[in-house]
N, C-alpha and C. Protein backbone atom coordinates (compact mmCIF):
# COMPACT_ATOMS: atom_id res chain seq x y z
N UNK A 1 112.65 -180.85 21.29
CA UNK A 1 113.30 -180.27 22.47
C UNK A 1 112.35 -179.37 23.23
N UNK A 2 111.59 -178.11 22.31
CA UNK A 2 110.85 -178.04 23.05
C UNK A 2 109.49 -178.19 24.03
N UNK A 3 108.93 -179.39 23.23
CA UNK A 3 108.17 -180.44 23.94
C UNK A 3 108.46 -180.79 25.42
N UNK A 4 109.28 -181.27 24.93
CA UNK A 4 110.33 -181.92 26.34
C UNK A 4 110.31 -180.61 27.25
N UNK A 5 110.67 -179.15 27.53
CA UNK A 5 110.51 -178.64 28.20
C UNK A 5 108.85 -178.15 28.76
N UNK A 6 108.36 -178.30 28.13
CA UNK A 6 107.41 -177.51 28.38
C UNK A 6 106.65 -177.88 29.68
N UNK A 7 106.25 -179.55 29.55
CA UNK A 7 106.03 -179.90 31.13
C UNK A 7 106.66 -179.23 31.75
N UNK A 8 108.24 -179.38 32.12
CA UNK A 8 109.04 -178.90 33.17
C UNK A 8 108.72 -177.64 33.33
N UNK A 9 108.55 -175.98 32.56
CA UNK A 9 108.47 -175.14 33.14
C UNK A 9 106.50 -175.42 33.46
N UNK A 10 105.88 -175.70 33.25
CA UNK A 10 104.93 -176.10 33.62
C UNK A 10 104.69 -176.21 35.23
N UNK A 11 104.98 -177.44 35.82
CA UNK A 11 105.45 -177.82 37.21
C UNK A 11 106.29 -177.08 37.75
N UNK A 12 107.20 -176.36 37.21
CA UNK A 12 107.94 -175.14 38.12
C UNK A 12 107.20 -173.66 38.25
N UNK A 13 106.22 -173.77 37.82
CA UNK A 13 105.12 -172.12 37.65
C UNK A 13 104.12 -172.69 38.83
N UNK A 14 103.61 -173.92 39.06
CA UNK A 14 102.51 -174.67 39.80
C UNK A 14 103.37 -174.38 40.78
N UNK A 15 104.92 -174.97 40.76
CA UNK A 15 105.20 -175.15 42.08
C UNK A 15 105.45 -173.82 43.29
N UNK A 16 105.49 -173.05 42.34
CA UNK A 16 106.17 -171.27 42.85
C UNK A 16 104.48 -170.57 43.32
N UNK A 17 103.46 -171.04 42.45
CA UNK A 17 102.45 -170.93 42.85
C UNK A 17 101.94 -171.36 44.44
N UNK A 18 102.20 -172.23 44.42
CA UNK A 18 101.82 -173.20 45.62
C UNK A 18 102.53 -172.25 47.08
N UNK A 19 103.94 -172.03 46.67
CA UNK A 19 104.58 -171.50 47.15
C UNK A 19 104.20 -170.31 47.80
N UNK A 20 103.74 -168.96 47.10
CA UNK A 20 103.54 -167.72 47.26
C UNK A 20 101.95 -167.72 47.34
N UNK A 21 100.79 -168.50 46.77
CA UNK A 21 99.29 -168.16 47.76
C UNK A 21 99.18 -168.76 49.54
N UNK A 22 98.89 -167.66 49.55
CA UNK A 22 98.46 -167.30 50.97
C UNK A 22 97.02 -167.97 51.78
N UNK A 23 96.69 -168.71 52.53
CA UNK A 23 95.56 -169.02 52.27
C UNK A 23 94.29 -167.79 53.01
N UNK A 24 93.58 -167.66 52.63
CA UNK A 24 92.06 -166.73 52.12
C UNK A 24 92.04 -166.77 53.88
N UNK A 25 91.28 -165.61 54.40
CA UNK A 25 90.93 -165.93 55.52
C UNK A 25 89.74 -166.62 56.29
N UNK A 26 89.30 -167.05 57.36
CA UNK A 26 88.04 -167.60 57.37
C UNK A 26 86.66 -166.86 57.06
N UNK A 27 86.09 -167.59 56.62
CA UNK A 27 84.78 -166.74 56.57
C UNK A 27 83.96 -167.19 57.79
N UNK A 28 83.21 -166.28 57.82
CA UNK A 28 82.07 -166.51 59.17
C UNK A 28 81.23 -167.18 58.67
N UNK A 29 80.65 -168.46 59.87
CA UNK A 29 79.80 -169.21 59.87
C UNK A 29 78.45 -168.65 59.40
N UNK A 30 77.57 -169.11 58.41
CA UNK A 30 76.52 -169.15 58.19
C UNK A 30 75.51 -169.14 58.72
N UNK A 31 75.44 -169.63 59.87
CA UNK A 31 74.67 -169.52 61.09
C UNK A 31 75.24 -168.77 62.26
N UNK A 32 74.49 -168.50 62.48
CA UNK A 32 74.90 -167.09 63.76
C UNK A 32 74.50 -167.83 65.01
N UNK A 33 75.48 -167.60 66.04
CA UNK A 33 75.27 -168.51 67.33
C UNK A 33 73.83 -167.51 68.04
N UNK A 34 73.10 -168.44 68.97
CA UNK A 34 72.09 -167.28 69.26
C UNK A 34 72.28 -167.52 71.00
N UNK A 35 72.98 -168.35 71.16
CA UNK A 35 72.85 -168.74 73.12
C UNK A 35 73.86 -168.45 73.81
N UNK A 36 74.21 -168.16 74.98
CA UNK A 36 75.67 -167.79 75.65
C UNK A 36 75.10 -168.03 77.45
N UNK A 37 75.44 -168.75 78.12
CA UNK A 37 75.02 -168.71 79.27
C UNK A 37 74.12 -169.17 79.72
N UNK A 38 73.22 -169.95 78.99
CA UNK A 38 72.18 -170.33 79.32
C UNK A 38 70.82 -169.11 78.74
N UNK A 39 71.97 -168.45 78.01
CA UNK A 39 69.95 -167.41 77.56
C UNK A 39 70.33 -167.06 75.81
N UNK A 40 68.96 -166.96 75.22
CA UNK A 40 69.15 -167.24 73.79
C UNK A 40 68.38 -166.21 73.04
N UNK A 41 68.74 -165.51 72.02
CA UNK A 41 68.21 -164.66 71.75
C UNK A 41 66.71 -165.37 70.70
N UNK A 42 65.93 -164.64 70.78
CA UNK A 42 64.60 -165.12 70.56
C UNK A 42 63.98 -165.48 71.24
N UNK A 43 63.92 -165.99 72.89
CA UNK A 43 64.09 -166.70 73.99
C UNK A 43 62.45 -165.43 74.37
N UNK A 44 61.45 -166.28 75.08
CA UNK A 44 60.54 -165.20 75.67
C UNK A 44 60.71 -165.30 77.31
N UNK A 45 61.32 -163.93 77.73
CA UNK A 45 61.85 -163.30 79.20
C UNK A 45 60.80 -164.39 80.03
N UNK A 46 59.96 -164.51 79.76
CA UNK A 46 59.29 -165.57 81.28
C UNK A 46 59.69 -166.56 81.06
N UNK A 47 59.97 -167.21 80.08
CA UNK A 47 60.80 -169.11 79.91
C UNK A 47 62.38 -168.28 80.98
N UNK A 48 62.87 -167.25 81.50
CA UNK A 48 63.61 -166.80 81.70
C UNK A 48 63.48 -166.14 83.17
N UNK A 49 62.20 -166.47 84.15
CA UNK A 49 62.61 -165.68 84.70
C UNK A 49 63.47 -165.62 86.10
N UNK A 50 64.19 -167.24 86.16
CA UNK A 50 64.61 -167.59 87.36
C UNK A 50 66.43 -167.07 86.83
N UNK A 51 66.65 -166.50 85.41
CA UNK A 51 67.51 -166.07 85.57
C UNK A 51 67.88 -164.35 85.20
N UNK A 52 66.69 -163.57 85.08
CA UNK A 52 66.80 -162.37 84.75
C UNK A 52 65.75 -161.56 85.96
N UNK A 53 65.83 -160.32 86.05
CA UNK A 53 65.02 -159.79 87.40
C UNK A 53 64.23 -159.73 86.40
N UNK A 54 62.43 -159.59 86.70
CA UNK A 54 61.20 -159.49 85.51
C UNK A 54 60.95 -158.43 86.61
N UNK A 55 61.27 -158.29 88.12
CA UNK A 55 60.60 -157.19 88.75
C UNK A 55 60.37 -155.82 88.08
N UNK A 56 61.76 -155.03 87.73
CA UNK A 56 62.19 -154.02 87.83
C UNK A 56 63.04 -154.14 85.91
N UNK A 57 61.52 -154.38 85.44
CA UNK A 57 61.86 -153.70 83.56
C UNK A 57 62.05 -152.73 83.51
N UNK A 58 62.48 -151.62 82.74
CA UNK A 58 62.31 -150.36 82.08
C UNK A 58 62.67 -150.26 80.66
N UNK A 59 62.27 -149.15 80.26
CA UNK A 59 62.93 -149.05 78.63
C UNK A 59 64.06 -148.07 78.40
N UNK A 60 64.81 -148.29 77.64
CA UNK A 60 65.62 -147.20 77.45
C UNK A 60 65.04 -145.80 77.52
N UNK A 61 66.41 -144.93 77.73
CA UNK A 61 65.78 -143.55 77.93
C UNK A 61 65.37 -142.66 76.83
N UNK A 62 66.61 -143.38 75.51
CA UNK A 62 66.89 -142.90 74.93
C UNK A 62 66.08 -143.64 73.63
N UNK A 63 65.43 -144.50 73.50
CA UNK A 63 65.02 -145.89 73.11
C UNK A 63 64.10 -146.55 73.27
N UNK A 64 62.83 -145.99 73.87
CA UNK A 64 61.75 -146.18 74.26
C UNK A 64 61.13 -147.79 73.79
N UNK A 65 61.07 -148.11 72.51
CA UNK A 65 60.79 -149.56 71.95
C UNK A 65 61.60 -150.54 72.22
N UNK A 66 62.75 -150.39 73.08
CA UNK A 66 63.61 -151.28 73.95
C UNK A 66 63.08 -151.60 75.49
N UNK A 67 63.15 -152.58 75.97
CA UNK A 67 63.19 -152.79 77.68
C UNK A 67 64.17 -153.84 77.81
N UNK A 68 65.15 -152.91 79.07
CA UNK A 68 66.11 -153.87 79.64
C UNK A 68 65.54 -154.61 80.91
N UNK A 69 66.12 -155.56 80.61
CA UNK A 69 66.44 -156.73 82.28
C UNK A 69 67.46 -157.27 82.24
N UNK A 70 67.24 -156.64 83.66
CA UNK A 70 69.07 -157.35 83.93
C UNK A 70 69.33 -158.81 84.86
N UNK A 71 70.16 -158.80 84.42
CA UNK A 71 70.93 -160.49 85.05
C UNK A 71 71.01 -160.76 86.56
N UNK A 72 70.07 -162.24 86.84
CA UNK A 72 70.67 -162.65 88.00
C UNK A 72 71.62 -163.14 88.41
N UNK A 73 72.09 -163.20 89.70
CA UNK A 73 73.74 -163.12 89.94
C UNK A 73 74.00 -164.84 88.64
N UNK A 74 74.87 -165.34 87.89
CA UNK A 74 75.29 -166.21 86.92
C UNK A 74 77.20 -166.34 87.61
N UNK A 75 76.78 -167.95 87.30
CA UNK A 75 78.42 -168.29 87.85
C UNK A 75 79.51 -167.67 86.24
N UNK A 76 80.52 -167.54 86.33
CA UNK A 76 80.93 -167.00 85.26
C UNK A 76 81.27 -165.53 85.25
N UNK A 77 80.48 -164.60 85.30
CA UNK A 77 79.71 -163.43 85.03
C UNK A 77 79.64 -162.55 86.33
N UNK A 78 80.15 -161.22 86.05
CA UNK A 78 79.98 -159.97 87.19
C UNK A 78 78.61 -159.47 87.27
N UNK A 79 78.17 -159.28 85.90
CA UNK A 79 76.89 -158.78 85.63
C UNK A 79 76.56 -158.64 84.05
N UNK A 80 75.29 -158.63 83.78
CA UNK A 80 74.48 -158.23 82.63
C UNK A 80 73.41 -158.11 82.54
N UNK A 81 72.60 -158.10 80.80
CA UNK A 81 71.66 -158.18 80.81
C UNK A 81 70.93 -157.88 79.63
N UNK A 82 69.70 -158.23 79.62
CA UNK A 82 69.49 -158.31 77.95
C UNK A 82 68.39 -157.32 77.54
N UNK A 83 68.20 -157.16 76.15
CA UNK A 83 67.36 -155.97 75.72
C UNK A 83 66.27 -156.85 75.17
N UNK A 84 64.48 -156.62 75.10
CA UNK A 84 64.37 -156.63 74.71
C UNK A 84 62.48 -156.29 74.19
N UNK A 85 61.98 -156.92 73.51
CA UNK A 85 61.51 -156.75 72.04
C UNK A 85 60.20 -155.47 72.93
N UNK A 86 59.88 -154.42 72.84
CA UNK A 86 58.77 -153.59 73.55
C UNK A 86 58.03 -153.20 72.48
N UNK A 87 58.04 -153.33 71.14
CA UNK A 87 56.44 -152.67 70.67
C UNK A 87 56.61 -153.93 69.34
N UNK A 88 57.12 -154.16 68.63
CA UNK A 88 56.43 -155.05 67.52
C UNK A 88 56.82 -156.35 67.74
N UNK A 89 57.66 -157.08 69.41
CA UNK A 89 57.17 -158.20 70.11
C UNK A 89 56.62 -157.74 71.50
N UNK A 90 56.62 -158.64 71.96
CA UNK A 90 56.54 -158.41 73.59
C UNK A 90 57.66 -159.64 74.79
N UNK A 91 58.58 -159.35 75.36
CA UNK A 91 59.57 -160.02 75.81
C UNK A 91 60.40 -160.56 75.13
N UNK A 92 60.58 -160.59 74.36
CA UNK A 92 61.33 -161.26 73.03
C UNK A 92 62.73 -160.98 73.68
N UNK A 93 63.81 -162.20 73.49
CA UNK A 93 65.17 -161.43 73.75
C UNK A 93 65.65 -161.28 72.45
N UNK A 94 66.88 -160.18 72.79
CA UNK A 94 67.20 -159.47 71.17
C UNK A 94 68.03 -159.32 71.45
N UNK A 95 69.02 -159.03 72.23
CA UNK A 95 70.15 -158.88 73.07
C UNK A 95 70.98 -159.67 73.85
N UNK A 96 71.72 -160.03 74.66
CA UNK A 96 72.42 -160.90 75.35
C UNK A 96 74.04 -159.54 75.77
N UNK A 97 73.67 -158.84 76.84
CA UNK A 97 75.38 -158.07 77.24
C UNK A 97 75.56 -158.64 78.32
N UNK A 98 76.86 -159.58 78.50
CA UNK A 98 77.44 -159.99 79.80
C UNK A 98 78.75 -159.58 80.22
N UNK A 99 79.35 -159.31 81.37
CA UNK A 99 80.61 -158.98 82.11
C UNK A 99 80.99 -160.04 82.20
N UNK A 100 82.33 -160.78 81.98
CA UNK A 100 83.09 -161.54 82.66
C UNK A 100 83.50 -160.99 84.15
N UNK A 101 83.84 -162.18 84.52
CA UNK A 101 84.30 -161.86 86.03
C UNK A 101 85.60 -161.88 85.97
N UNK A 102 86.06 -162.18 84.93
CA UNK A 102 87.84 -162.09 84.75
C UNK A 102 87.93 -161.10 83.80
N UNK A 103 88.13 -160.08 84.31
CA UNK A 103 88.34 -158.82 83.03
C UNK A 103 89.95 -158.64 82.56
N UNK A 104 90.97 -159.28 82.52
CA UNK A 104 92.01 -159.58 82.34
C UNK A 104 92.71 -159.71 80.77
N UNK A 105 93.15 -159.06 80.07
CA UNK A 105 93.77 -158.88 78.76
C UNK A 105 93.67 -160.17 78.43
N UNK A 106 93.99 -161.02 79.16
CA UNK A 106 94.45 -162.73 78.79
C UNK A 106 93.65 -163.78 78.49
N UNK A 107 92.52 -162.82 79.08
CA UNK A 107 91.13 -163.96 79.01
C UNK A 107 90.53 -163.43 77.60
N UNK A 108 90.33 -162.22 77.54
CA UNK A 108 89.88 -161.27 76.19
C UNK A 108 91.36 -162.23 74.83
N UNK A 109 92.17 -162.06 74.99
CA UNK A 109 92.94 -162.54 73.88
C UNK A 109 92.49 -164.76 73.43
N UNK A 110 92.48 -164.78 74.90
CA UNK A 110 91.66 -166.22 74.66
C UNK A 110 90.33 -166.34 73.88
N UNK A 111 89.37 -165.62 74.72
CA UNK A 111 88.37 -165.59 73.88
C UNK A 111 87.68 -164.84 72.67
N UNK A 112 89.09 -164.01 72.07
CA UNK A 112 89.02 -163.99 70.75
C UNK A 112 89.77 -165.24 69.84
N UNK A 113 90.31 -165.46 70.66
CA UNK A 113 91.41 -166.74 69.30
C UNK A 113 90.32 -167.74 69.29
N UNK A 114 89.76 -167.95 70.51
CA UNK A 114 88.83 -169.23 70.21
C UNK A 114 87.67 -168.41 69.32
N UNK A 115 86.91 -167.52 69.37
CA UNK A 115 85.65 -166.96 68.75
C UNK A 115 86.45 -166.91 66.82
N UNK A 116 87.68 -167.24 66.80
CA UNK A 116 88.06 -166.49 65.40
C UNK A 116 88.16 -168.20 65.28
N UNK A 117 88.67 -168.72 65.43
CA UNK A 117 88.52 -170.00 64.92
C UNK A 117 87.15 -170.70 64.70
N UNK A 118 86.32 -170.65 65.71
CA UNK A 118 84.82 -170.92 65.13
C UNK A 118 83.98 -170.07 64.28
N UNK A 119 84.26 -168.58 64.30
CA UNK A 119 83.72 -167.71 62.93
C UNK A 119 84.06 -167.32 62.03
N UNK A 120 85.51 -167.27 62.07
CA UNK A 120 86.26 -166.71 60.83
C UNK A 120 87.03 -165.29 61.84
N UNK A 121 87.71 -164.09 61.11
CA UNK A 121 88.54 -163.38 61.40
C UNK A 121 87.59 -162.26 61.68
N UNK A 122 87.18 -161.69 62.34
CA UNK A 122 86.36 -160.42 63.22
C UNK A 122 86.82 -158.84 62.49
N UNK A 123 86.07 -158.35 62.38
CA UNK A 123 86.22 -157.23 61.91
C UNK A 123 87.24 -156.55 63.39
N UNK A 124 88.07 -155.54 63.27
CA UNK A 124 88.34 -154.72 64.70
C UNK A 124 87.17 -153.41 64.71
N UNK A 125 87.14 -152.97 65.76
CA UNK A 125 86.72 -152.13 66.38
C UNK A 125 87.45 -150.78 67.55
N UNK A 126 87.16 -150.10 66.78
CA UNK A 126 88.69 -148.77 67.20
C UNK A 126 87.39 -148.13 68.75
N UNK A 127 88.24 -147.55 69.66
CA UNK A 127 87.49 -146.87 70.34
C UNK A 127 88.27 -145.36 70.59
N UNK A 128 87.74 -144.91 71.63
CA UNK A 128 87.98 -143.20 71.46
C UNK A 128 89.84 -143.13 71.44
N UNK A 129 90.49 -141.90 70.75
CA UNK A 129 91.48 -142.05 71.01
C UNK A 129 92.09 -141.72 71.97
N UNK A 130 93.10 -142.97 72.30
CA UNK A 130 94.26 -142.41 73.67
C UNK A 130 93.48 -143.55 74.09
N UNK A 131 92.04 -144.50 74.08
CA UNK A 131 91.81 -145.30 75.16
C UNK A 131 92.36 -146.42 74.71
N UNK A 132 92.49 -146.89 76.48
CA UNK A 132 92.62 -148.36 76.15
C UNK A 132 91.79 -149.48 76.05
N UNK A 133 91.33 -149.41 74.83
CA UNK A 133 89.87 -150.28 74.07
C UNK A 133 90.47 -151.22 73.06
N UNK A 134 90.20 -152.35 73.38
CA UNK A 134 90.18 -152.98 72.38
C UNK A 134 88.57 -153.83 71.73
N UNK A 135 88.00 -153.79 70.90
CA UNK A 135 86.88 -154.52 70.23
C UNK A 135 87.11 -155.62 69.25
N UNK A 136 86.33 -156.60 68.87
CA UNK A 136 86.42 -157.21 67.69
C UNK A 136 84.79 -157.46 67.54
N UNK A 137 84.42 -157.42 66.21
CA UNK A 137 83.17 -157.47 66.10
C UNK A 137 83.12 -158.94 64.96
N UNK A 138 81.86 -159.69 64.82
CA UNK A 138 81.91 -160.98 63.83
C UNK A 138 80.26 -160.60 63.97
N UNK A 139 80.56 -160.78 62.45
CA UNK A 139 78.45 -160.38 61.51
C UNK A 139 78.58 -162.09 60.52
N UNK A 140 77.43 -161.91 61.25
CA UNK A 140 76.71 -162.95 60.53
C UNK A 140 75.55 -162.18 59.26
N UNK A 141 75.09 -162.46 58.34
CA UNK A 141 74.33 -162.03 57.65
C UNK A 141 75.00 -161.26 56.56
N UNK A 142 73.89 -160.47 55.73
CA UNK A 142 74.58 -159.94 54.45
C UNK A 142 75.60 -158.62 54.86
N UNK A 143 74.62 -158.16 55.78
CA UNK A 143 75.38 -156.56 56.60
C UNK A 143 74.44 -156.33 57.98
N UNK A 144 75.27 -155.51 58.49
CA UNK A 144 74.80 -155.55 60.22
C UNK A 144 73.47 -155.20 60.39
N UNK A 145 72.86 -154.12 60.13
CA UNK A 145 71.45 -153.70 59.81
C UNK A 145 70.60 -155.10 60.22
N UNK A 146 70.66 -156.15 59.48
CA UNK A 146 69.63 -156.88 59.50
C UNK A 146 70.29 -157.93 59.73
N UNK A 147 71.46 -158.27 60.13
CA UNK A 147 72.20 -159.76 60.40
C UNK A 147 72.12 -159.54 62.12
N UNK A 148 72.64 -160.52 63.04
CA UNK A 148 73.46 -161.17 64.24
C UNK A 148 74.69 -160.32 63.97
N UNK A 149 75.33 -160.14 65.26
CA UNK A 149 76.84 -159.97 65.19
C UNK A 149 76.82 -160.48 66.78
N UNK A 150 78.24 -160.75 67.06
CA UNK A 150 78.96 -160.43 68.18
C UNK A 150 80.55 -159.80 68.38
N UNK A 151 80.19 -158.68 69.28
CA UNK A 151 81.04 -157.74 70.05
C UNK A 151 81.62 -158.01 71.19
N UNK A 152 83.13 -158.54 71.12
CA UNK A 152 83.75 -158.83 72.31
C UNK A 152 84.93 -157.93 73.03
N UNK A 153 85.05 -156.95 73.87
CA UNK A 153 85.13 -156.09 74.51
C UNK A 153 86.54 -156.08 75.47
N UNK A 154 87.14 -155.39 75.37
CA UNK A 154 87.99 -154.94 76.48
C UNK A 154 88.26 -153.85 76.74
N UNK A 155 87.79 -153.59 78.26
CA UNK A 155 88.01 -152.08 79.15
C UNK A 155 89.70 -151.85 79.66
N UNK A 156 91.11 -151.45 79.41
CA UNK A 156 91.66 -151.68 80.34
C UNK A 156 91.85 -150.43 81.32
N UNK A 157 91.01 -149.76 81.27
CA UNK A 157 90.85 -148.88 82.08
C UNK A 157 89.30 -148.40 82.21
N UNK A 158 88.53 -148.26 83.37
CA UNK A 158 87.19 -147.32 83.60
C UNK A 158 87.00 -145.58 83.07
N UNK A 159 86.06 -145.63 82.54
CA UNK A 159 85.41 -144.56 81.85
C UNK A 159 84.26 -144.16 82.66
N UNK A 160 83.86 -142.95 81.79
CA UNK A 160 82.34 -142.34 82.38
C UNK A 160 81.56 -143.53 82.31
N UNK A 161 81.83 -144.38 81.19
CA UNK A 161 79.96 -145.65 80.62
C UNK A 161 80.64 -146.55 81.23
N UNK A 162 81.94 -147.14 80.92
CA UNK A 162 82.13 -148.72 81.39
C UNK A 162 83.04 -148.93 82.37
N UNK A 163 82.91 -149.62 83.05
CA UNK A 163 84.25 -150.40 83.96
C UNK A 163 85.23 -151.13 83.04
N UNK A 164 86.17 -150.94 83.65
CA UNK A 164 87.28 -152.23 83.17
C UNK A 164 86.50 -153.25 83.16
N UNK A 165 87.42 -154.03 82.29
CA UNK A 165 86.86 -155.63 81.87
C UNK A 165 86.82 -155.68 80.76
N UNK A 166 86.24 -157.09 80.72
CA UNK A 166 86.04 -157.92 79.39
C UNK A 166 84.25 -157.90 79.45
N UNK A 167 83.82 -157.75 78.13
CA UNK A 167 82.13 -157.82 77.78
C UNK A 167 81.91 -158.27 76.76
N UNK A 168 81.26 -159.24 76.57
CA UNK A 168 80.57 -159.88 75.23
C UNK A 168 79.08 -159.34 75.15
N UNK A 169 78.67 -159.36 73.71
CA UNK A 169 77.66 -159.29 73.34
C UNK A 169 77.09 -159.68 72.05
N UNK A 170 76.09 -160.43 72.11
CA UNK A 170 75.06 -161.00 71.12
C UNK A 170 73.61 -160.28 70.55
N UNK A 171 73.52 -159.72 69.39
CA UNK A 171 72.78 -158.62 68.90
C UNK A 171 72.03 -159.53 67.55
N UNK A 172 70.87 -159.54 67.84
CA UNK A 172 69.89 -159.27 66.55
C UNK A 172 69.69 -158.40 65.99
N UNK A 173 70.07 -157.79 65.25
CA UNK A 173 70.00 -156.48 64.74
C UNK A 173 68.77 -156.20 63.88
N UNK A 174 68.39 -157.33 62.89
CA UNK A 174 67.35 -157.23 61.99
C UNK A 174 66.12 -156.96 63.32
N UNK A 175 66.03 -157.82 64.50
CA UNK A 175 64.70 -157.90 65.18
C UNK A 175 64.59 -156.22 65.82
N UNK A 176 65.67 -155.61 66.31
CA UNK A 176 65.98 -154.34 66.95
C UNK A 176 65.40 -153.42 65.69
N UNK A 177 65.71 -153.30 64.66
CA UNK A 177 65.27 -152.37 63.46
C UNK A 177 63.69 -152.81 63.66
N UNK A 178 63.01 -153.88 63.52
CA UNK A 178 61.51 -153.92 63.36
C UNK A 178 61.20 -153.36 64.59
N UNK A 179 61.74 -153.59 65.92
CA UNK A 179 61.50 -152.52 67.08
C UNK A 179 61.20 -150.88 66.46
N UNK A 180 62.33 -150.30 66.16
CA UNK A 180 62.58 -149.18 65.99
C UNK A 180 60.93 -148.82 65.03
N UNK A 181 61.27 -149.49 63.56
CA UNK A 181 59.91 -148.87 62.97
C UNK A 181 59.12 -149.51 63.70
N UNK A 182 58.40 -150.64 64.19
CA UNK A 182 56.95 -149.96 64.68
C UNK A 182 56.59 -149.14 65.69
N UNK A 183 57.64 -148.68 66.21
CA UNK A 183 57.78 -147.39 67.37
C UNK A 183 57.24 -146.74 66.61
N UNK A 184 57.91 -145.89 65.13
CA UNK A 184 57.92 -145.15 64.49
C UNK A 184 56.85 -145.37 63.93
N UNK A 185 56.12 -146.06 63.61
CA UNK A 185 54.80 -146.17 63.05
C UNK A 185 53.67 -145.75 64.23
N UNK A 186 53.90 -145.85 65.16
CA UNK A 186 53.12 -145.37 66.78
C UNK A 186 52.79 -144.12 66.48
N UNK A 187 54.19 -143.82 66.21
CA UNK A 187 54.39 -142.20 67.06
C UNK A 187 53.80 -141.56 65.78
N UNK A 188 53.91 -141.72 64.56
CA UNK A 188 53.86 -140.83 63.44
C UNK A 188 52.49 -140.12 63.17
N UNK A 189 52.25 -138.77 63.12
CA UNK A 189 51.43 -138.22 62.56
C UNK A 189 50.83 -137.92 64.12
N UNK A 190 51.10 -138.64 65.47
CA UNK A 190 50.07 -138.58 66.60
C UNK A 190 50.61 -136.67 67.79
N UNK A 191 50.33 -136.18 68.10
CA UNK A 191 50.70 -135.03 68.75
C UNK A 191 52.05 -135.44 69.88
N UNK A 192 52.47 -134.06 69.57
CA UNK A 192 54.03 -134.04 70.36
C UNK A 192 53.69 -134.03 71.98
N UNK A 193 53.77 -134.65 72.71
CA UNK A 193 53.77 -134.34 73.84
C UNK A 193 54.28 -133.27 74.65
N UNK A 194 53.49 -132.66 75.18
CA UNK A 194 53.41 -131.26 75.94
C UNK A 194 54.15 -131.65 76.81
N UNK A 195 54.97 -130.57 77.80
CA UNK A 195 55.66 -130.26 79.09
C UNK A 195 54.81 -130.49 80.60
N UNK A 196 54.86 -130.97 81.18
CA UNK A 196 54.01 -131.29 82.55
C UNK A 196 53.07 -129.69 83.29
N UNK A 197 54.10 -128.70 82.85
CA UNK A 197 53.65 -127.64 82.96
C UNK A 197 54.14 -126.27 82.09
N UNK A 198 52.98 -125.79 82.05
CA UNK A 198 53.67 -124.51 80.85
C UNK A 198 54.89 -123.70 81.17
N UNK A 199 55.57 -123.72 80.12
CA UNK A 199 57.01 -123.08 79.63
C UNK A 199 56.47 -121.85 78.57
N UNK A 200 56.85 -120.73 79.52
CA UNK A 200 56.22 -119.38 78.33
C UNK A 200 57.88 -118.93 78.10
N UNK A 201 58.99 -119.40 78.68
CA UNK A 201 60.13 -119.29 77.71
C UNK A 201 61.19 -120.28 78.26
N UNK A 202 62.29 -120.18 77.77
CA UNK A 202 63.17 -121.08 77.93
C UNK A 202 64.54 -120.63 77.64
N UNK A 203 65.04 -120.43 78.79
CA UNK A 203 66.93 -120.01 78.93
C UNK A 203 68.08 -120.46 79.23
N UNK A 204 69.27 -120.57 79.34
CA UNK A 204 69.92 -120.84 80.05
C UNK A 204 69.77 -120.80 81.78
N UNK A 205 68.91 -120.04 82.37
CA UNK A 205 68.65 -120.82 84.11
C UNK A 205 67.71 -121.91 83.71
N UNK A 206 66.86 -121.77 82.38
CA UNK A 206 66.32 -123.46 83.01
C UNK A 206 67.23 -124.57 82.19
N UNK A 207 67.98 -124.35 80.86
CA UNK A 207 68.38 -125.71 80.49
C UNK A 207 70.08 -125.71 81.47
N UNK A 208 70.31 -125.07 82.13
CA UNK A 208 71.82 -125.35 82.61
C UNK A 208 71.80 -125.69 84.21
N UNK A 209 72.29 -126.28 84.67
CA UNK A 209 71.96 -126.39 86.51
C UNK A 209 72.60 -125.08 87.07
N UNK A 210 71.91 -124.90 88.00
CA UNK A 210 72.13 -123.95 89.26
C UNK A 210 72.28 -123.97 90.73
């Protein structure tokens, strides 16, 4: 007799099983997308320059081993533009930030459902509180430091930094860190750069406006 049961509760434990797992969520693709628009990260800015200004480079202010260029007018797209490689490449893209021209909640919810179906489920991304920010971020690699990610963006309101809208972005992160140290290998041990002209003190009339 109890032979005879034992299959049966057997197939009724499988079946309750079947029942109550959930399935796992996606994982992110193994390969990290590197192109969006026609520009690709790794890409050298002159194979590039009928679509980025090469006139008018600079480097960050804040970031010196960075140089931005920004985007020529692109169907699609309000504006952007990409960062990239200034001391341990030279033009290298490393970056990819573009504006949609439809900055619209509806387009941002589209092009996360489609980005989560080809990578898996996106980390969120919180912004200041009280705003209306929404982020989702998707890493490729072991951890962000040295992997790809992309950051897809919604403004629904303008700030001091951003306009409303929708913004994507495509980040090498590992190539941006070898930026950073060989900056840091430049600068190290070499003298601090002096003031244009001597400062025998320093107060509030000179660091505050007047």
């Amino acid at each position: 007799m109890h032979r005879r049961l034992a299959p049966l509760a057997l197939t009724a434990v499988l079946a309750l099983a079947a029942l109550t797992v959930r399935p796992a969520p996606a994982v992110a693709a193994a390969k990290a997308p590197t192109e969006i628009a026609g520009l690709t990260i790794g890409a050298d800015a002159e194979s590039l320059r009928d679509r980025l200004d090469l006139s008018r480079l600079a480097p960050l202010w804040d970031r010196p081993w960075l140089i931005r260029a920004n985007l020529k007018p692109t169907k699609g797209f309000a504006a952007g533009y990409v960062i990239l490689g200034g001391c341990a490449t030279t033009n290298r893209v490393e970056r990819v930030r573009l504006k949609y021209k439809d900055g619209s909640l509806a387009l941002f919810n589209k092009l996360a459902k489609e980005l989560t179906a080809r990578y898996g489920v996106p980390l969120p991304v919180t912004g200041k509180k009280d705003s209306k920010y929404k982020g989702l971020r998707w890493l490729f690699g072991t951890n962000k430091p040295t992997g790809t990610d992309i950051l897809l963006e919604h403004f629904e309101t303008a700030n001091d930094e951003e306009t409303a809208g929708n913004i994507i972005r495509i980040t090498d992160n590992g190539a941006i860190a070898q930026e950073r140290a060989c900056y840091d290998g430049l600068v190290r041990g070499t003298p601090e750069p002096q003031p244009a002209f001597p400062l025998f003190e320093i107060d509030d009339s000179w660091l505050l406006p007047k």
